[in-house]
N, C-alpha and C. Protein backbone atom coordinates (compact mmCIF):
# COMPACT_ATOMS: atom_id res chain seq x y z
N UNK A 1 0.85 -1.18 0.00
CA UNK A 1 0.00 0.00 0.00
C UNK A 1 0.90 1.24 0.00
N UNK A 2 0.55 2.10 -0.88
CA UNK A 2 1.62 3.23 -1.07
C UNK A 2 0.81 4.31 -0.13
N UNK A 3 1.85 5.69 0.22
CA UNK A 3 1.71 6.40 1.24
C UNK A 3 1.07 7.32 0.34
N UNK A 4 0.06 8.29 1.08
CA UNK A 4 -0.93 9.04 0.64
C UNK A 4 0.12 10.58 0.06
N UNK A 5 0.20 11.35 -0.36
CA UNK A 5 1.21 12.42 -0.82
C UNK A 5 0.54 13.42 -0.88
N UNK A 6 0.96 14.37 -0.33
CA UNK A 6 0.74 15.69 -0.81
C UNK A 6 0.65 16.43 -2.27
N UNK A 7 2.03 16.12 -2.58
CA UNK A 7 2.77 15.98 -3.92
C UNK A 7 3.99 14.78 -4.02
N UNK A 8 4.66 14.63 -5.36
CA UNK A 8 5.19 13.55 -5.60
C UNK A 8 6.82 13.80 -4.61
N UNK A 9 6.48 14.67 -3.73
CA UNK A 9 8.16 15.32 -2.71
C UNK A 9 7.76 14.74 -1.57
N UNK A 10 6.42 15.36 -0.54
CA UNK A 10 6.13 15.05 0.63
C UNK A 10 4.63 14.37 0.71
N UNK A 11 4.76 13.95 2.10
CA UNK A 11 3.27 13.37 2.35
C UNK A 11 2.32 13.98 2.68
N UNK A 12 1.22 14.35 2.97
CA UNK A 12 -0.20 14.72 2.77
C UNK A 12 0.03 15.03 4.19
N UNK A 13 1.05 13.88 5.47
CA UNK A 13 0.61 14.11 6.81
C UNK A 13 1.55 15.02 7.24
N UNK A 14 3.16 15.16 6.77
CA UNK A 14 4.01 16.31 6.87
C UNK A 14 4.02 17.46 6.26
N UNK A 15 2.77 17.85 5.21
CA UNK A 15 2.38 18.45 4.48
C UNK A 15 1.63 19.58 5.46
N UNK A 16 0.88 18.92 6.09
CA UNK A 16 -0.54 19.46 7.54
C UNK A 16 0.35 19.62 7.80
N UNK A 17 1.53 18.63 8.77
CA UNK A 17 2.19 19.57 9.90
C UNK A 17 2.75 20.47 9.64
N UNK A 18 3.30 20.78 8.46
CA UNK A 18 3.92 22.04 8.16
C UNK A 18 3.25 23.18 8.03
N UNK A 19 2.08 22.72 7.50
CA UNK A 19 0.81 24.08 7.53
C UNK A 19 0.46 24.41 8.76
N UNK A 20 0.40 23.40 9.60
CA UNK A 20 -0.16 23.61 11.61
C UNK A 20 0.68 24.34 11.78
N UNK A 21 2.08 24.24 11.62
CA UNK A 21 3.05 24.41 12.24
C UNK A 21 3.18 26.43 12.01
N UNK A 22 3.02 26.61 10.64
CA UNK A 22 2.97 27.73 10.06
C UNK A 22 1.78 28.78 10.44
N UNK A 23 0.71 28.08 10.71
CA UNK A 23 -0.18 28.60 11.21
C UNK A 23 -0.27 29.18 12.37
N UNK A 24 0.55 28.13 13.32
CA UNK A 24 1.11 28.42 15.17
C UNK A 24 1.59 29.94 14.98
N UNK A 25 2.22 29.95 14.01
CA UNK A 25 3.65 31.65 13.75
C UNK A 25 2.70 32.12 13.75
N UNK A 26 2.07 32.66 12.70
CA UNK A 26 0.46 33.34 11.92
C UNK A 26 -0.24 34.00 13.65
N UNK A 27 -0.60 32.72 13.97
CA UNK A 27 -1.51 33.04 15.33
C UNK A 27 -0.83 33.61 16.26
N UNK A 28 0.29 33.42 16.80
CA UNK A 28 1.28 33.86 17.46
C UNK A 28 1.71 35.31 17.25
N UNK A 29 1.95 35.74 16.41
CA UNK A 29 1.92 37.36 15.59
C UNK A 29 0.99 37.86 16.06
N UNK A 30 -0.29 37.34 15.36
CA UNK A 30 -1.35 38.35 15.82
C UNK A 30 -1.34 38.07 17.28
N UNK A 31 -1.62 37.36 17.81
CA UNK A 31 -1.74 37.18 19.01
C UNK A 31 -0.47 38.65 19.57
N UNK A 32 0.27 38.78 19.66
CA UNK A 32 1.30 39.43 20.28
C UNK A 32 0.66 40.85 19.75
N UNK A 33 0.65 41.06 18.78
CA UNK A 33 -0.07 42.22 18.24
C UNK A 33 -1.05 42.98 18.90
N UNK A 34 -2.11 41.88 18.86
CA UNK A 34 -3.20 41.94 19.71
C UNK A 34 -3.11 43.04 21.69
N UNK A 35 -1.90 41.72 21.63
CA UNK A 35 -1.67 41.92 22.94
C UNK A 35 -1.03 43.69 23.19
N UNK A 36 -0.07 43.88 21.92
CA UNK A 36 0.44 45.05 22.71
C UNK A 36 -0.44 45.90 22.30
N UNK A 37 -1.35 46.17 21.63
CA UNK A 37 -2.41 47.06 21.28
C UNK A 37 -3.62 47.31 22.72
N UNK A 38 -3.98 45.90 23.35
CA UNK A 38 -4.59 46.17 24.42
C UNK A 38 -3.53 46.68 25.50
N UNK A 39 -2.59 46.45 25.67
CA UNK A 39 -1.69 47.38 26.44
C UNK A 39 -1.14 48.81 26.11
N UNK A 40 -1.06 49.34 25.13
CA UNK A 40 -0.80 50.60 24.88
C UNK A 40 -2.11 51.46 25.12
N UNK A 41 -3.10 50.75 24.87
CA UNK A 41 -4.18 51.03 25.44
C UNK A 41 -4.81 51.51 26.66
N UNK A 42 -4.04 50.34 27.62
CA UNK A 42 -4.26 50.60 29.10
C UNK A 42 -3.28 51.78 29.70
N UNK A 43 -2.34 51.57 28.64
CA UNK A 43 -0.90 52.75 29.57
C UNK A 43 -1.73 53.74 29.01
N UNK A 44 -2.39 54.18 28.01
CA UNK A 44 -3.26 55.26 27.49
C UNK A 44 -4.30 55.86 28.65
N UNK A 45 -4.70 55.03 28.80
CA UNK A 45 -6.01 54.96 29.85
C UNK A 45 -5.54 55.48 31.60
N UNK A 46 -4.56 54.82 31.49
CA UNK A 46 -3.81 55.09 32.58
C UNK A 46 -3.18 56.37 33.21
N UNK A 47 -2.92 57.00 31.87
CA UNK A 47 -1.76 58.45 31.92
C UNK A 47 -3.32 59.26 32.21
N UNK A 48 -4.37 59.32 31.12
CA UNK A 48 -5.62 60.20 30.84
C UNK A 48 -5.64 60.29 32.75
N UNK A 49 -6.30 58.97 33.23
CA UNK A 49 -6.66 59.06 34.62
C UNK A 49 -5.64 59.26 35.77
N UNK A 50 -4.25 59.28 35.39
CA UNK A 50 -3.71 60.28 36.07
C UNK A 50 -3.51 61.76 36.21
N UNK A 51 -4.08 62.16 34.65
CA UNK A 51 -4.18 63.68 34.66
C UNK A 51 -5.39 64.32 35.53
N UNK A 52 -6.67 63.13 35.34
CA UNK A 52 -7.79 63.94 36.22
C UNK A 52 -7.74 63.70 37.41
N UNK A 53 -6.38 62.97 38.19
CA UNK A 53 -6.52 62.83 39.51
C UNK A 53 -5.59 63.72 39.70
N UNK A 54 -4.68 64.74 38.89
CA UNK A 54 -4.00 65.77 39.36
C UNK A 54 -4.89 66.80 38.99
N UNK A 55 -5.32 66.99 38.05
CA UNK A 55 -6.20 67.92 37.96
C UNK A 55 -7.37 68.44 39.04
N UNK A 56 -7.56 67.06 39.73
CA UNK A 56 -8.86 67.17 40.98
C UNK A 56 -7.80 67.34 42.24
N UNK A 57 -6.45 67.71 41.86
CA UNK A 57 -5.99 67.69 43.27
C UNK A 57 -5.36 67.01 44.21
N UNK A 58 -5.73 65.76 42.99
CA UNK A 58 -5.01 64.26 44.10
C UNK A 58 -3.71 64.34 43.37
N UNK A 59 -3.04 63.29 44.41
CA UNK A 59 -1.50 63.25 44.50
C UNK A 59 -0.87 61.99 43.44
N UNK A 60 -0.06 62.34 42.70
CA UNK A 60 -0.09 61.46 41.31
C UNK A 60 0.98 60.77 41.72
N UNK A 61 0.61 59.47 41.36
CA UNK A 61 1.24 58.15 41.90
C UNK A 61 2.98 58.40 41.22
N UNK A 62 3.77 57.71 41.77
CA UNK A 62 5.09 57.42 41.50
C UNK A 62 5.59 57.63 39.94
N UNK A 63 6.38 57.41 39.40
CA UNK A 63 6.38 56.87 37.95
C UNK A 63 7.75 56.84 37.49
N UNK A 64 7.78 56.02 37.49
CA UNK A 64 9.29 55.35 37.09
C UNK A 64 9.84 55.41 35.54
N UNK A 65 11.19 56.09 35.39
CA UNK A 65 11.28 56.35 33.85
C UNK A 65 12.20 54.62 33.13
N UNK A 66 11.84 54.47 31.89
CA UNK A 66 12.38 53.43 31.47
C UNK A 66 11.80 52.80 30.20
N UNK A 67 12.17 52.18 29.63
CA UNK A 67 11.68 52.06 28.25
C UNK A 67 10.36 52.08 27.94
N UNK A 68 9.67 53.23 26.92
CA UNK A 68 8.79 52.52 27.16
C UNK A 68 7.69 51.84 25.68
N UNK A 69 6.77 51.84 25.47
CA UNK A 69 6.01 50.72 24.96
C UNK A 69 6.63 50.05 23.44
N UNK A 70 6.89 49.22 23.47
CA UNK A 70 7.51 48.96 22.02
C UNK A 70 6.79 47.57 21.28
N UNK A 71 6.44 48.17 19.63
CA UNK A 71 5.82 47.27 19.42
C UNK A 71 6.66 46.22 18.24
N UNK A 72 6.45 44.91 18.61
CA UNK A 72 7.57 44.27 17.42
C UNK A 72 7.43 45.27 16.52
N UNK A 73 8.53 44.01 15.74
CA UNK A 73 8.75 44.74 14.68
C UNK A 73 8.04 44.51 13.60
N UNK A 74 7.14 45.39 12.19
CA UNK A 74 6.46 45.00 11.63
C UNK A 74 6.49 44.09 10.86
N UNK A 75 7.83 43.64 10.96
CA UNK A 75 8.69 42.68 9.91
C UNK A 75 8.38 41.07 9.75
N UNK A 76 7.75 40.78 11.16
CA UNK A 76 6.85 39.80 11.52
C UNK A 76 5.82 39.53 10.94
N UNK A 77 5.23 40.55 10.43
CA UNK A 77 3.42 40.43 10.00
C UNK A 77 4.25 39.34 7.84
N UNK A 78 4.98 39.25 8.10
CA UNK A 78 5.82 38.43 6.89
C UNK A 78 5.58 36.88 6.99
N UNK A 79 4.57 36.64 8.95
CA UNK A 79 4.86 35.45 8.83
C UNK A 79 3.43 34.76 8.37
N UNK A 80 2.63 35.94 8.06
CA UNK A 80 1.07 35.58 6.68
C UNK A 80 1.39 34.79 5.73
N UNK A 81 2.10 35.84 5.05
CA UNK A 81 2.42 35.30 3.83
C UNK A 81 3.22 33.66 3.61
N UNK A 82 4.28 33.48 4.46
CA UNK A 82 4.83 32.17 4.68
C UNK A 82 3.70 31.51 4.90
N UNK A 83 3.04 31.80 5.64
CA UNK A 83 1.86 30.84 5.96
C UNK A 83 0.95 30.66 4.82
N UNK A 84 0.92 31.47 4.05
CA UNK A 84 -0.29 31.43 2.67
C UNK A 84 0.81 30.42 2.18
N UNK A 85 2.34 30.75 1.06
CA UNK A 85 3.13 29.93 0.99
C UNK A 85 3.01 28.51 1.22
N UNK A 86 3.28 27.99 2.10
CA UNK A 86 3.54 26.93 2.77
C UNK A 86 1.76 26.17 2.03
N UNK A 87 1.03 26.58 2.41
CA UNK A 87 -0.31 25.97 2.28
C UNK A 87 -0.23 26.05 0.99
N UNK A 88 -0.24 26.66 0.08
CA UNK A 88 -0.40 26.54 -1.97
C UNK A 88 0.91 26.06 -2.00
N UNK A 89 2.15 25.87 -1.15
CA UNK A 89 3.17 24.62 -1.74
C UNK A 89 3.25 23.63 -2.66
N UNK A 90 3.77 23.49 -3.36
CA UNK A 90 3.92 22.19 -4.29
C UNK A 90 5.56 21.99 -4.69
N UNK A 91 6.02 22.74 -4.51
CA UNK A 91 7.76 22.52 -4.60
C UNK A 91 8.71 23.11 -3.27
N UNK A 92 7.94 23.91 -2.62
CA UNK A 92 8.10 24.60 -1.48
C UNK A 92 10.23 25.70 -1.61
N UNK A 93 10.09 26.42 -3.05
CA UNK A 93 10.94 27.02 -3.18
C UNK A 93 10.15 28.30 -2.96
N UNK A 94 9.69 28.44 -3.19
CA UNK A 94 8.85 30.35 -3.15
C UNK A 94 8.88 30.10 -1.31
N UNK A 95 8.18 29.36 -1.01
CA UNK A 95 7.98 29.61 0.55
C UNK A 95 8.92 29.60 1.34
N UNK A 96 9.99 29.05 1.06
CA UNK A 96 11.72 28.62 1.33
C UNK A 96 12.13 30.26 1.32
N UNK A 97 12.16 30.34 -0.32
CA UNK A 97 12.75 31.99 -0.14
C UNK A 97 12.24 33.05 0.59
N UNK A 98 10.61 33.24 0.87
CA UNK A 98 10.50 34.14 1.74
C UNK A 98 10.38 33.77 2.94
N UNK A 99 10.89 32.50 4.05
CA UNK A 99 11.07 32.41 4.83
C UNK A 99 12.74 32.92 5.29
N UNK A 100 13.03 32.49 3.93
CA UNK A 100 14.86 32.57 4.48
C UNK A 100 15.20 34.21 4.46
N UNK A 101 13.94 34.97 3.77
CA UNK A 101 13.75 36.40 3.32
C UNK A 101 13.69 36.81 4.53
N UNK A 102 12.47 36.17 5.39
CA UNK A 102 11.71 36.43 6.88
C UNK A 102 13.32 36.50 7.84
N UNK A 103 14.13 35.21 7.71
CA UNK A 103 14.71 35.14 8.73
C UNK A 103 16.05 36.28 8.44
N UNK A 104 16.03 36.80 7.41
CA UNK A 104 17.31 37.63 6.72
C UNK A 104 17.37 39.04 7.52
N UNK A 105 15.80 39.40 7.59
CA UNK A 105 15.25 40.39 8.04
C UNK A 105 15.05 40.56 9.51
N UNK A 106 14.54 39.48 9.85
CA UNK A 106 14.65 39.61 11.42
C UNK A 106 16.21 39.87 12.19
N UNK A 107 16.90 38.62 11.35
CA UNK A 107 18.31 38.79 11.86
C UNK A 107 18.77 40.51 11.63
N UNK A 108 18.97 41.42 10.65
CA UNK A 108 19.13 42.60 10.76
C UNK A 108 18.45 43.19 11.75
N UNK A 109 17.34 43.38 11.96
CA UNK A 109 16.90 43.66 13.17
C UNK A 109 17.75 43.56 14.55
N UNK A 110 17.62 42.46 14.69
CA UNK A 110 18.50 42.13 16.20
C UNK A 110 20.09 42.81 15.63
N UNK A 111 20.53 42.57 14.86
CA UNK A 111 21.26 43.25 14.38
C UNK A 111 21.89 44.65 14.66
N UNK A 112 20.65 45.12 14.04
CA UNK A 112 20.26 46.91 14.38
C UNK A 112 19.95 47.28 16.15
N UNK A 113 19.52 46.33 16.47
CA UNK A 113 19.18 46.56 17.90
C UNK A 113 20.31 46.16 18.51
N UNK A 114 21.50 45.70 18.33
CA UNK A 114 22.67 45.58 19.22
C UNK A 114 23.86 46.61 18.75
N UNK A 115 23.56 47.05 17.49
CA UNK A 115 24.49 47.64 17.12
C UNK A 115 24.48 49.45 16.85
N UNK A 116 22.92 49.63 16.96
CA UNK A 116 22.91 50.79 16.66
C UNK A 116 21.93 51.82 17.70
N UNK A 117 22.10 53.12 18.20
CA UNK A 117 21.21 53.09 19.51
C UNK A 117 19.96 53.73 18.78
N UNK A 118 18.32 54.01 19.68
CA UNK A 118 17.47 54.44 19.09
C UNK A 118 17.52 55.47 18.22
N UNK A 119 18.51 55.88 18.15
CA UNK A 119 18.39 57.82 17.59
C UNK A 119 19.19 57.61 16.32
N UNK A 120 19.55 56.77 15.39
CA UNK A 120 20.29 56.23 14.56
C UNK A 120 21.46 56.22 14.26
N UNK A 121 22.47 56.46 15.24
CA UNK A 121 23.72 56.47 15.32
C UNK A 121 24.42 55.35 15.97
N UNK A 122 25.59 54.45 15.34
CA UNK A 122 26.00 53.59 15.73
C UNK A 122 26.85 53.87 16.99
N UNK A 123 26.76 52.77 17.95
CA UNK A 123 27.57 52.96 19.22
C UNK A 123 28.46 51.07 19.28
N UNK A 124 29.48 51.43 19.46
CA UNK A 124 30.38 50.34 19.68
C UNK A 124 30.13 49.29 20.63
N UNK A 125 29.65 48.30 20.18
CA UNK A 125 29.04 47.25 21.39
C UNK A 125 30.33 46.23 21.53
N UNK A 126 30.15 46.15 22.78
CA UNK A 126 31.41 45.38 23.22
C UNK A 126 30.83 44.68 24.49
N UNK A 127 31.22 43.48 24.81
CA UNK A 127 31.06 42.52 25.53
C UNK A 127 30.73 41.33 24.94
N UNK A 128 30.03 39.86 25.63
CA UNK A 128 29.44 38.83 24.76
C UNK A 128 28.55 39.28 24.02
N UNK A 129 28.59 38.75 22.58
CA UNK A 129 27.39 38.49 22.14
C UNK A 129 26.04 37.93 22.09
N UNK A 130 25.92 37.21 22.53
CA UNK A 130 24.74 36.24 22.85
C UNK A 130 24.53 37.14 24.40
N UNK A 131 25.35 37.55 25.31
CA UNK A 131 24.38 37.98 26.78
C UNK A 131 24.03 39.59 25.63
N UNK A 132 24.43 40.51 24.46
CA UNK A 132 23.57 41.83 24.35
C UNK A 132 22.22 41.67 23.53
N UNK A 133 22.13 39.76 22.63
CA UNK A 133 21.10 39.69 22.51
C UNK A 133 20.34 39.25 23.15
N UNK A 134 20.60 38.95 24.47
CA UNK A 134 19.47 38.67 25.13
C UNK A 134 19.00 39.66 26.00
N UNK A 135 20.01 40.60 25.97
CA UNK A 135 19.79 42.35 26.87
C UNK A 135 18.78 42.54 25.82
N UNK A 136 19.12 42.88 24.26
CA UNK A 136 18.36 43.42 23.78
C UNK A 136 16.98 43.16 22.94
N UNK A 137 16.26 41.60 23.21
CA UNK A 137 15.31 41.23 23.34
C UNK A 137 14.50 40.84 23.57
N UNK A 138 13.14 40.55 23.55
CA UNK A 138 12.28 39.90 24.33
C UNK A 138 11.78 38.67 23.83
N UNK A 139 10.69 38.09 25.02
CA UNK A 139 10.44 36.95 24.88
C UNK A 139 9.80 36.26 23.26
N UNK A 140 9.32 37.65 22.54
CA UNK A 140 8.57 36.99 21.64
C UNK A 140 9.59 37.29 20.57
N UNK A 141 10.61 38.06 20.44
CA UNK A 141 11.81 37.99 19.73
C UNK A 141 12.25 36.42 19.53
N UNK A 142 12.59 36.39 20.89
CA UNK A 142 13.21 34.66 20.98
C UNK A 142 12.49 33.40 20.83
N UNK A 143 10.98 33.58 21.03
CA UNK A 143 10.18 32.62 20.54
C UNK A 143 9.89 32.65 19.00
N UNK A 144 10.50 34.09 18.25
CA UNK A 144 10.11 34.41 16.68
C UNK A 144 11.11 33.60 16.43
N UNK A 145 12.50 33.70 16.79
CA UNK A 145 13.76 33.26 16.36
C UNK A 145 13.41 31.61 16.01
N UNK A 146 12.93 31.04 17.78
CA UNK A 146 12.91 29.75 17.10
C UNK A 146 12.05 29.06 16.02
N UNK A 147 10.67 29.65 15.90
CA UNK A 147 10.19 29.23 15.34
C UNK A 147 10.70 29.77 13.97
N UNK A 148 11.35 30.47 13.25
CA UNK A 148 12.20 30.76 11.78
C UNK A 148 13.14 29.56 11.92
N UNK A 149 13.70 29.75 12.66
CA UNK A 149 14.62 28.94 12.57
C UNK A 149 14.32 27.10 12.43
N UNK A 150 13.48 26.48 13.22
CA UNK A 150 12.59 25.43 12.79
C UNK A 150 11.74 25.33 11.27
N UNK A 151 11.18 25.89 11.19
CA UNK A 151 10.50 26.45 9.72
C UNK A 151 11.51 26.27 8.70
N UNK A 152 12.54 27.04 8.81
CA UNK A 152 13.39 27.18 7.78
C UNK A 152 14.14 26.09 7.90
N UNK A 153 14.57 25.52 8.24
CA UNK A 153 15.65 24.23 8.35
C UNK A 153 14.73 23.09 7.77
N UNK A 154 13.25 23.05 8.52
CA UNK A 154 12.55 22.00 7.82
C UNK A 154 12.02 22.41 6.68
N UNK A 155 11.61 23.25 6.02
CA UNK A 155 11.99 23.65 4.15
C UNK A 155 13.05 23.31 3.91
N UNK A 156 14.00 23.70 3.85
CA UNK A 156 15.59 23.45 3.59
C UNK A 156 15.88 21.69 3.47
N UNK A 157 15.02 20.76 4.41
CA UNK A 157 15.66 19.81 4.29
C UNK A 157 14.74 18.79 3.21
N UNK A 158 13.17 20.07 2.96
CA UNK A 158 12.02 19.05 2.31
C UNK A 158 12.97 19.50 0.60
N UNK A 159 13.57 20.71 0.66
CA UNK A 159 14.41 21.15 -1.18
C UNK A 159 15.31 20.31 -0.93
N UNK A 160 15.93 19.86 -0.06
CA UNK A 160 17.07 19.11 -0.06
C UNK A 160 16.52 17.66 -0.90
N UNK A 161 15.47 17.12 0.11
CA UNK A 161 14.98 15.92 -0.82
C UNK A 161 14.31 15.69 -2.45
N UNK A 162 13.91 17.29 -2.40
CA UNK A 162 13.45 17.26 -3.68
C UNK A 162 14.57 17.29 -4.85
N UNK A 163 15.57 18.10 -4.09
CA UNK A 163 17.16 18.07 -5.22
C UNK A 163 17.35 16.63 -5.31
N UNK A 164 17.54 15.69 -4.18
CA UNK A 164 18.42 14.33 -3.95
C UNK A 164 17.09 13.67 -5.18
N UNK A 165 16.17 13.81 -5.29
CA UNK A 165 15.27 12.91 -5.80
C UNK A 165 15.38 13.09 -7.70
N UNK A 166 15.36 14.43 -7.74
CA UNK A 166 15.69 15.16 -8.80
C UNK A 166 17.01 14.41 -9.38
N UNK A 167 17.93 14.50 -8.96
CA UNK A 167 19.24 13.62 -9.08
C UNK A 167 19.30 12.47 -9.16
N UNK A 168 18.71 11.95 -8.55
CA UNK A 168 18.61 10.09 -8.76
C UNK A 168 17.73 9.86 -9.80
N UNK A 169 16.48 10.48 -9.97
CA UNK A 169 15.89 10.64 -11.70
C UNK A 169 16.64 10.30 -12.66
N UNK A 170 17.31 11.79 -12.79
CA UNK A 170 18.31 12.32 -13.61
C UNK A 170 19.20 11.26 -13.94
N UNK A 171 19.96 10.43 -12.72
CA UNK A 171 21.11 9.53 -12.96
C UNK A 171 20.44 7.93 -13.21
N UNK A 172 18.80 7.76 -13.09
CA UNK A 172 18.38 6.11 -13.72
C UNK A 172 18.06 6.68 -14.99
N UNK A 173 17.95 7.87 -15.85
CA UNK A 173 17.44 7.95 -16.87
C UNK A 173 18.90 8.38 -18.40
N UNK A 174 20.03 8.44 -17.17
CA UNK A 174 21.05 8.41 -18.20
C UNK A 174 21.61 7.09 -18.80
């Protein structure tokens, strides 16, 4: 009994997982999105009702200076399209390239964020590398990372099979 296929590269069932899998990113984006929008929101809400409690006289709470609201980077909302990609697959090179596009881009990012300060002038970073990227990002940075990085390796290894298969064609038909 032969195995059910997606296409004549992968199967129908690593086919889904790759779409689930792509979908997780997709949801995950917005999701974060989501999230900092209802929070810029509340710090919104927050400042307004500290003005009318100085305004009425009352005594305005503490407030501590320090970074403040930052929203990824838009560079993320890239992980739609992979996800459209991935699902109309049939050779999985288009979705390959704009994942490896996705991860080209993010990496500049972190990039830019270790190397250059907000105001666009470069400042000399010195110490480990790996402890200023982890100074200089957050959790959903590092959960973006892995999941590119998973994504892309497993494309990479489904072109890999499609080359190796391509080749062994090639070499019973000479």
């Amino acid at each position: 009994m032969t195995e059910m296929r997606a296409n004549k590269f992968i199967s129908k069932r690593e086919h889904a997982l790759l779409m689930i899998f792509s979908l997780l990113i997709s949801c995950f984006v917005f999701a974060v999105f989501a999230e900092e929008i209802v929070r810029n929101y509340n710090i919104g809400v927050a400042e307004v009702q500290r003005e009318f409690m100085s305004q009425a006289g009352g005594l305005e709470r503490i407030r501590f200076s320090g970074g403040g609201p930052q929203l990824p980077a838009g560079l993320h909302f890239l992980a739609f399209p992979v996800t459209f990609f991935v699902v109309i697959a049939k050779r999985f090179f288009l979705s390959t390239l704009l994942t490896l596009f996705y991860a080209a881009c993010f990496a500049w990012s972190i990039f830019t964020r270790l190397y250059w300060d907000g105001y666009g002038q470069p400042f000399p970073f010195s110490g480990d590398l790996l402890d200023g990227i982890y100074r200089r990002t957050d959790l959903f940075d590092q959960i973006a990372a892995c999941f590119i990085s998973v994504l892309l390796v497993w494309q990479t290894t489904i072109l890999i099979r499609i080359y190796t298969n391509f080749r062994q064609t090639k070499n019973q038909l000479s």
